[in-house]
N, C-alpha and C. Protein backbone atom coordinates (compact mmCIF):
# COMPACT_ATOMS: atom_id res chain seq x y z
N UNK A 1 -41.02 31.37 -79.55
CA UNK A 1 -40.09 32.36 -80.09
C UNK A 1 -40.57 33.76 -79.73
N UNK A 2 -39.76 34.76 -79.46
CA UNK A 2 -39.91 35.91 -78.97
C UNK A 2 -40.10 37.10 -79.94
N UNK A 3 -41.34 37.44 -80.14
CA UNK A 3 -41.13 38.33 -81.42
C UNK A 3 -40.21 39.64 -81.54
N UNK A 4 -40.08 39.79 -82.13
CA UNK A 4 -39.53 41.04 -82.30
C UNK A 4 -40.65 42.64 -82.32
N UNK A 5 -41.56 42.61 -82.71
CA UNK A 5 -43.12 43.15 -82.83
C UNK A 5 -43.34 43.36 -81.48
N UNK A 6 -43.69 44.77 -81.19
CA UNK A 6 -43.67 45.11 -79.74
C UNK A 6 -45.16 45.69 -80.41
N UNK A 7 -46.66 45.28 -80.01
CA UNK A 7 -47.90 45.70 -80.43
C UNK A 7 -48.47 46.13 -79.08
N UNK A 8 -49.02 47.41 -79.31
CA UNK A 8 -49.72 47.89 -77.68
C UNK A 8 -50.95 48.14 -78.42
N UNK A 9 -52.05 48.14 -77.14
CA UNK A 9 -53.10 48.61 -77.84
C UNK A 9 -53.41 50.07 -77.03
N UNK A 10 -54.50 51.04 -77.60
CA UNK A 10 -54.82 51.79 -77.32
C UNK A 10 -55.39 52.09 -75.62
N UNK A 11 -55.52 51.04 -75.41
CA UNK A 11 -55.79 51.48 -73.99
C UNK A 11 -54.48 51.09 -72.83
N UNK A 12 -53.82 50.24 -73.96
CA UNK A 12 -52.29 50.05 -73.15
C UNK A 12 -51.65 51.30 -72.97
N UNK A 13 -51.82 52.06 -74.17
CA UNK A 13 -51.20 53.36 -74.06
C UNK A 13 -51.60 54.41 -73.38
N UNK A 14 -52.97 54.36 -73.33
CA UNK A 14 -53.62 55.07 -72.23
C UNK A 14 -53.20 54.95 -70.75
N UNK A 15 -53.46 53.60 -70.12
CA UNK A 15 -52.97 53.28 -69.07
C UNK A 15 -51.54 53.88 -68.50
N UNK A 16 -50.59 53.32 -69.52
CA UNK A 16 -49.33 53.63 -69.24
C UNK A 16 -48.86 55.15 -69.35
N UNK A 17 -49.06 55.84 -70.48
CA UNK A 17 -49.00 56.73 -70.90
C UNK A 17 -47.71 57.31 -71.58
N UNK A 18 -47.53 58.72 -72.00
CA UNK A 18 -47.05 58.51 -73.23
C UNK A 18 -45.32 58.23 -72.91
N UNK A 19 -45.04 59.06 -72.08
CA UNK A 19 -43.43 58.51 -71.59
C UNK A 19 -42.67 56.70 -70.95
N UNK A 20 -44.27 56.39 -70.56
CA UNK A 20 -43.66 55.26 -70.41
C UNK A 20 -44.28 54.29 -71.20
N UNK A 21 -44.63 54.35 -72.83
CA UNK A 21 -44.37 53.72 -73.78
C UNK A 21 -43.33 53.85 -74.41
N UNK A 22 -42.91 55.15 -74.65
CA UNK A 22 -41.79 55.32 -75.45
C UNK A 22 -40.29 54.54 -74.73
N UNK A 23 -40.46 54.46 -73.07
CA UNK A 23 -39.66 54.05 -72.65
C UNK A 23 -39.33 52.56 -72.36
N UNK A 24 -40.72 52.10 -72.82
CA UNK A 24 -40.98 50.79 -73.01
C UNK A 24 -40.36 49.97 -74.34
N UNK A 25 -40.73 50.96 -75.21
CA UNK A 25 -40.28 50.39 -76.48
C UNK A 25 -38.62 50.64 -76.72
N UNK A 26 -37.96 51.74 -76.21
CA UNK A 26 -37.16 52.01 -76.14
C UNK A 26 -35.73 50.33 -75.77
N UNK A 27 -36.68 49.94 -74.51
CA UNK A 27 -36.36 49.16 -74.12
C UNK A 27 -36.39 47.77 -74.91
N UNK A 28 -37.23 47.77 -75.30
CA UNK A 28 -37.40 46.57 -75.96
C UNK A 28 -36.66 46.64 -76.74
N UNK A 29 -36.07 47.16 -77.43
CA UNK A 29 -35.05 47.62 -78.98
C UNK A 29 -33.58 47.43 -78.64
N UNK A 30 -33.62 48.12 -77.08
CA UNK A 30 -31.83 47.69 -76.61
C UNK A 30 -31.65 46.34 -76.39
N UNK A 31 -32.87 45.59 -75.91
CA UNK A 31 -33.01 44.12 -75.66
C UNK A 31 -32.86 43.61 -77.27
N UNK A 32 -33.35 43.90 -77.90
CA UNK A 32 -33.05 42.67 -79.40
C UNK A 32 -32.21 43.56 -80.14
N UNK A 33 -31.32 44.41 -79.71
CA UNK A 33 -30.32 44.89 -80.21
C UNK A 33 -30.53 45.55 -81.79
N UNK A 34 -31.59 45.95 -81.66
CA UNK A 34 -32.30 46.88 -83.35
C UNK A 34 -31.83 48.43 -83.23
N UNK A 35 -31.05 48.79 -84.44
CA UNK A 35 -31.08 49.65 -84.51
C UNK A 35 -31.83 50.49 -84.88
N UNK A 36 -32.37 50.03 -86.14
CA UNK A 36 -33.31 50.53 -87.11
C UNK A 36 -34.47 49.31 -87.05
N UNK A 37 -35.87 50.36 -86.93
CA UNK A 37 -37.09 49.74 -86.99
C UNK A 37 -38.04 50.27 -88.18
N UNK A 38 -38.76 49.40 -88.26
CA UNK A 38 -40.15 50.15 -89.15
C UNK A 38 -41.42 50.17 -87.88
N UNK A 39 -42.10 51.37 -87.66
CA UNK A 39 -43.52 51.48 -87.22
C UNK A 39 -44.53 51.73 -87.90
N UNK A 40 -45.39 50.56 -87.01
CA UNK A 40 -46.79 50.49 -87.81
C UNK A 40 -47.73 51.48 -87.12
N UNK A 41 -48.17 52.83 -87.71
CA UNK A 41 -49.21 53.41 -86.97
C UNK A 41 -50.85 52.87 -86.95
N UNK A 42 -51.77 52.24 -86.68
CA UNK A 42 -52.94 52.16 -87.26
C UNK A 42 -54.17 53.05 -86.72
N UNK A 43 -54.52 53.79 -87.34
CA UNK A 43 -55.23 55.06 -86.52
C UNK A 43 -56.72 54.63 -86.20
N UNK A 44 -56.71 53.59 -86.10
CA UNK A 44 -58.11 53.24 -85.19
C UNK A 44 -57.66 53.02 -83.38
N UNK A 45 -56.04 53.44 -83.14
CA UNK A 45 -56.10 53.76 -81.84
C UNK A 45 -56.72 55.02 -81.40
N UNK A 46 -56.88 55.72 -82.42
CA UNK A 46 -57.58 57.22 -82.04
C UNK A 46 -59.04 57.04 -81.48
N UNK A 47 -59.50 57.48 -80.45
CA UNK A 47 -60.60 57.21 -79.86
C UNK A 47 -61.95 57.65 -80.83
N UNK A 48 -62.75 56.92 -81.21
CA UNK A 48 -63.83 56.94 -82.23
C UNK A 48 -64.26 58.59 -82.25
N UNK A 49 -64.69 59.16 -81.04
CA UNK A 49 -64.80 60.26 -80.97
C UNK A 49 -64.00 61.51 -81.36
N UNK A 50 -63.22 60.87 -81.78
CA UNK A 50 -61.49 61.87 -82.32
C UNK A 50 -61.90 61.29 -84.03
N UNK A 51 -61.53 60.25 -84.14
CA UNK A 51 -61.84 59.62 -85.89
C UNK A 51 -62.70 58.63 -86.10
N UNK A 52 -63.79 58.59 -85.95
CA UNK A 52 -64.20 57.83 -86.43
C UNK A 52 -64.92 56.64 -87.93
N UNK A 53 -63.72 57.67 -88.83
CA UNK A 53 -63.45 56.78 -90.14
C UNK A 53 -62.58 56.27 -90.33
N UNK A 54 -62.37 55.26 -89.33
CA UNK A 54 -61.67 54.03 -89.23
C UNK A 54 -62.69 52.50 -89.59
N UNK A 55 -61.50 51.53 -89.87
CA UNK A 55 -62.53 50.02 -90.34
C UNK A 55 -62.90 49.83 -89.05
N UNK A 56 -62.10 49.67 -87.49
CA UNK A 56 -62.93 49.64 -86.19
C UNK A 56 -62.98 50.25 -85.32
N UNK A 57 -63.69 51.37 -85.53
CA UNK A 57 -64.06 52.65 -84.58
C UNK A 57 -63.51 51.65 -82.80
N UNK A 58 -63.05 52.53 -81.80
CA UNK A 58 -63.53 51.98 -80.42
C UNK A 58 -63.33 53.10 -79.84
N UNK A 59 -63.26 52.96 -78.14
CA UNK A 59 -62.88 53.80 -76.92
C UNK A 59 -62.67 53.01 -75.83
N UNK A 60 -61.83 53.39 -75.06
CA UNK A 60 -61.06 54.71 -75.27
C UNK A 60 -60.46 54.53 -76.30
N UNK A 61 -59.47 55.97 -76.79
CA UNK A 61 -58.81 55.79 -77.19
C UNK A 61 -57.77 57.03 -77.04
N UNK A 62 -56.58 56.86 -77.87
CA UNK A 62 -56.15 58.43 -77.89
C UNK A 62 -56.45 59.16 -78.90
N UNK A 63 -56.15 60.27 -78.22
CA UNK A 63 -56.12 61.64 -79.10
C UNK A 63 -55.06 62.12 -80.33
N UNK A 64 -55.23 62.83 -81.20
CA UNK A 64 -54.55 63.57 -81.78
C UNK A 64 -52.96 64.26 -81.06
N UNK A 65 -53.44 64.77 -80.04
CA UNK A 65 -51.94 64.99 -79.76
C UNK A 65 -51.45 63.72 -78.99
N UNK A 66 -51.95 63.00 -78.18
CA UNK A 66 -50.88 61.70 -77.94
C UNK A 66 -50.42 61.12 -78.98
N UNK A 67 -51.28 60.98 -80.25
CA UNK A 67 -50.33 60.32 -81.14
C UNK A 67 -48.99 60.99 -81.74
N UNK A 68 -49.43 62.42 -81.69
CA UNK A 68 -47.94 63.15 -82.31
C UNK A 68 -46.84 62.94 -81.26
N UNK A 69 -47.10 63.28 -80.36
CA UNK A 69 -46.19 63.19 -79.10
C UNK A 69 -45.51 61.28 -79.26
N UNK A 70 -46.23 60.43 -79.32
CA UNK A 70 -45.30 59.48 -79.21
C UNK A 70 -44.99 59.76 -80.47
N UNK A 71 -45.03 59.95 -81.91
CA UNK A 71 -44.42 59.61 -83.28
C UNK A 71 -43.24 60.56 -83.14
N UNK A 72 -43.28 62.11 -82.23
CA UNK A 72 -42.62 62.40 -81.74
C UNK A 72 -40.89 61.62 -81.33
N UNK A 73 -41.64 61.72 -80.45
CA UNK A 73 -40.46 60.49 -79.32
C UNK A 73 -39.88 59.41 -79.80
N UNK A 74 -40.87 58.77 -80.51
CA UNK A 74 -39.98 57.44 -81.26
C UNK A 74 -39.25 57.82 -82.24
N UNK A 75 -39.66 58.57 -82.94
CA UNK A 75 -39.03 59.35 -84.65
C UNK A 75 -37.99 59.93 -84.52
N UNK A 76 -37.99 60.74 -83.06
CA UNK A 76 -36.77 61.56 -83.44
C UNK A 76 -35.37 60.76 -82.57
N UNK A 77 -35.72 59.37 -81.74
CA UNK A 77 -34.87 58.81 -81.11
C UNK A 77 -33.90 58.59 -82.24
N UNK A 78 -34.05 58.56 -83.45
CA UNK A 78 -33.39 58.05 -84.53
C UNK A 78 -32.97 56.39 -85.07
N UNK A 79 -34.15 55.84 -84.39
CA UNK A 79 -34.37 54.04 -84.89
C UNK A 79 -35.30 54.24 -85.91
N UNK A 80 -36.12 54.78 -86.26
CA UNK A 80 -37.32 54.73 -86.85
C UNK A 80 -37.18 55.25 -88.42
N UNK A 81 -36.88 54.21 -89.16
CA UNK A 81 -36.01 53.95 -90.94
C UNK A 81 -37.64 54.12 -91.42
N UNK A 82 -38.65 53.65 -91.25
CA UNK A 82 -39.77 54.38 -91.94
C UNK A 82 -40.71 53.99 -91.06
N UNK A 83 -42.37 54.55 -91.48
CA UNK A 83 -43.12 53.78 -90.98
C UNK A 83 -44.50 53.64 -92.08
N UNK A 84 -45.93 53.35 -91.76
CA UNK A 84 -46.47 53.52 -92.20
C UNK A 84 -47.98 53.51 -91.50
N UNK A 85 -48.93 54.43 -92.57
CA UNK A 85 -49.93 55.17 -91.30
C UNK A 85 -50.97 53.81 -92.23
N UNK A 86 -52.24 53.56 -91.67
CA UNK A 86 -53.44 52.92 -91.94
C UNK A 86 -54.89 53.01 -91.57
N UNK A 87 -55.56 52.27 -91.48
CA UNK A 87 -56.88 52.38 -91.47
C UNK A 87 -58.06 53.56 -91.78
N UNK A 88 -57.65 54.83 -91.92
CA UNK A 88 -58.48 55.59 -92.18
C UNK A 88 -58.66 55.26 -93.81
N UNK A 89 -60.45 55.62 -93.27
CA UNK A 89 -61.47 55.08 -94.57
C UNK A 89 -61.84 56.33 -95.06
N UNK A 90 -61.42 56.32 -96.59
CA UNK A 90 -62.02 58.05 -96.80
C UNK A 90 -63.80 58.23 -97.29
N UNK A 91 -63.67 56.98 -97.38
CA UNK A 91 -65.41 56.26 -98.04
C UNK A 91 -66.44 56.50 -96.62
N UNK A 92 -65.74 56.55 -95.23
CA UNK A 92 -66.58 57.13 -93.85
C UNK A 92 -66.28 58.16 -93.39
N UNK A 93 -65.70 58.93 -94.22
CA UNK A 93 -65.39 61.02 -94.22
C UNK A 93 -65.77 61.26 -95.55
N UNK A 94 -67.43 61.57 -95.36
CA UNK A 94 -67.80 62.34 -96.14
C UNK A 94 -67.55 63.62 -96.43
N UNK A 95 -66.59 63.87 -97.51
CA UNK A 95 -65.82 65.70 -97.46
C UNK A 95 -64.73 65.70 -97.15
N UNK A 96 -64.42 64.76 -96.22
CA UNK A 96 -62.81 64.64 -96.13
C UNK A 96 -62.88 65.37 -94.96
N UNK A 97 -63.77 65.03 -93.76
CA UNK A 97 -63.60 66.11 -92.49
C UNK A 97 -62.53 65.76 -91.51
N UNK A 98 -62.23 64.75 -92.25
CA UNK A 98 -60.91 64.24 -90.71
C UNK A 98 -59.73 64.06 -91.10
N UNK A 99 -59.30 64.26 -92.25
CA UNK A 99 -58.53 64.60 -93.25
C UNK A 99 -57.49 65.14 -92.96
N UNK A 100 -58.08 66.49 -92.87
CA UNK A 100 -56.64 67.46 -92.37
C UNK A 100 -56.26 67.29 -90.47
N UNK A 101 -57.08 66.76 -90.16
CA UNK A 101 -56.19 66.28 -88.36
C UNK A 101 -55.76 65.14 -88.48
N UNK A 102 -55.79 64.29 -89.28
CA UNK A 102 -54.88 63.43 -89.49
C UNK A 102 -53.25 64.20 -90.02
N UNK A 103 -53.45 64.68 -91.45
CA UNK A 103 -52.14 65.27 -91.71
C UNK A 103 -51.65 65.84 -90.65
N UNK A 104 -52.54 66.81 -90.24
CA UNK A 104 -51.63 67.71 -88.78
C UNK A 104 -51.15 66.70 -87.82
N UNK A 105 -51.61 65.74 -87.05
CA UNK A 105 -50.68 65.14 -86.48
C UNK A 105 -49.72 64.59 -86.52
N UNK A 106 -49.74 64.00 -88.10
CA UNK A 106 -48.34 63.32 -88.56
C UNK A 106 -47.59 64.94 -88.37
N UNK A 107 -47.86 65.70 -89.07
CA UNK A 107 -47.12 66.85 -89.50
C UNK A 107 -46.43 67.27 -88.29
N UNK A 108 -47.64 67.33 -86.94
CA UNK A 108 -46.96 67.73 -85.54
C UNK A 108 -45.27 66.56 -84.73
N UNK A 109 -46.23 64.79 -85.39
CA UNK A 109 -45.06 64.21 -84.84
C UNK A 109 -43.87 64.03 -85.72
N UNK A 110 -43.88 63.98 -86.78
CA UNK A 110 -42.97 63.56 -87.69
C UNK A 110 -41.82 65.01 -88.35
N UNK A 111 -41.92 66.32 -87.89
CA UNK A 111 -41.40 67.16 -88.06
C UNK A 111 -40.33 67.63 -87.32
């Protein structure tokens, strides 16, 4: 069975980059005929060196602005009925140092 769940990983997105994910997924959505989706963000695609208070740090990964830029692109195509953000551990930001570049990027893509 063909899921419906289009999952990339962080270095998929790297590879490809950011226009031709969005155009990927894009695609995939006219194919199973969805209007409305939910996205799952999980911010351990952010490259460890960008956040690394995530449950599994890695690299590569992306950055802060690739992620706004695709939440960007997907968000404002107007499929995207909600989503929801994850993995950041506030128990491995001591002070809360990664805190506010997290908000700012949602803030940059989701606005």
């Amino acid at each position: 069975m063909d899921s419906a769940v289009l999952g990339l990983t962080a270095q998929q997105v790297l590879g490809l980059g950011v226009d031709q994910v969005v155009k990927r997924v894009v695609e995939r959505l006219n194919v199973r005929e969805l209007d409305r989706v939910w996205l799952h963000l999980d911010l351990d695609v952010l490259d460890e060196k960008i956040l690394p208070a995530v449950d599994s740090p890695g690299g590569p990964g992306l950055d802060f602005m690739q992620v706004s830029e695709l939440l960007t692109n997907l968000v404002h195509g107007g499929r995207v009925l909600g989503l929801d953000v994850t993995v950041y551990d506030p128990e491995l930001d001591p002070g809360t140092k990664y805190a506010d570049s997290i908000v700012e990027c949602l803030v940059r893509g989701l606005v």
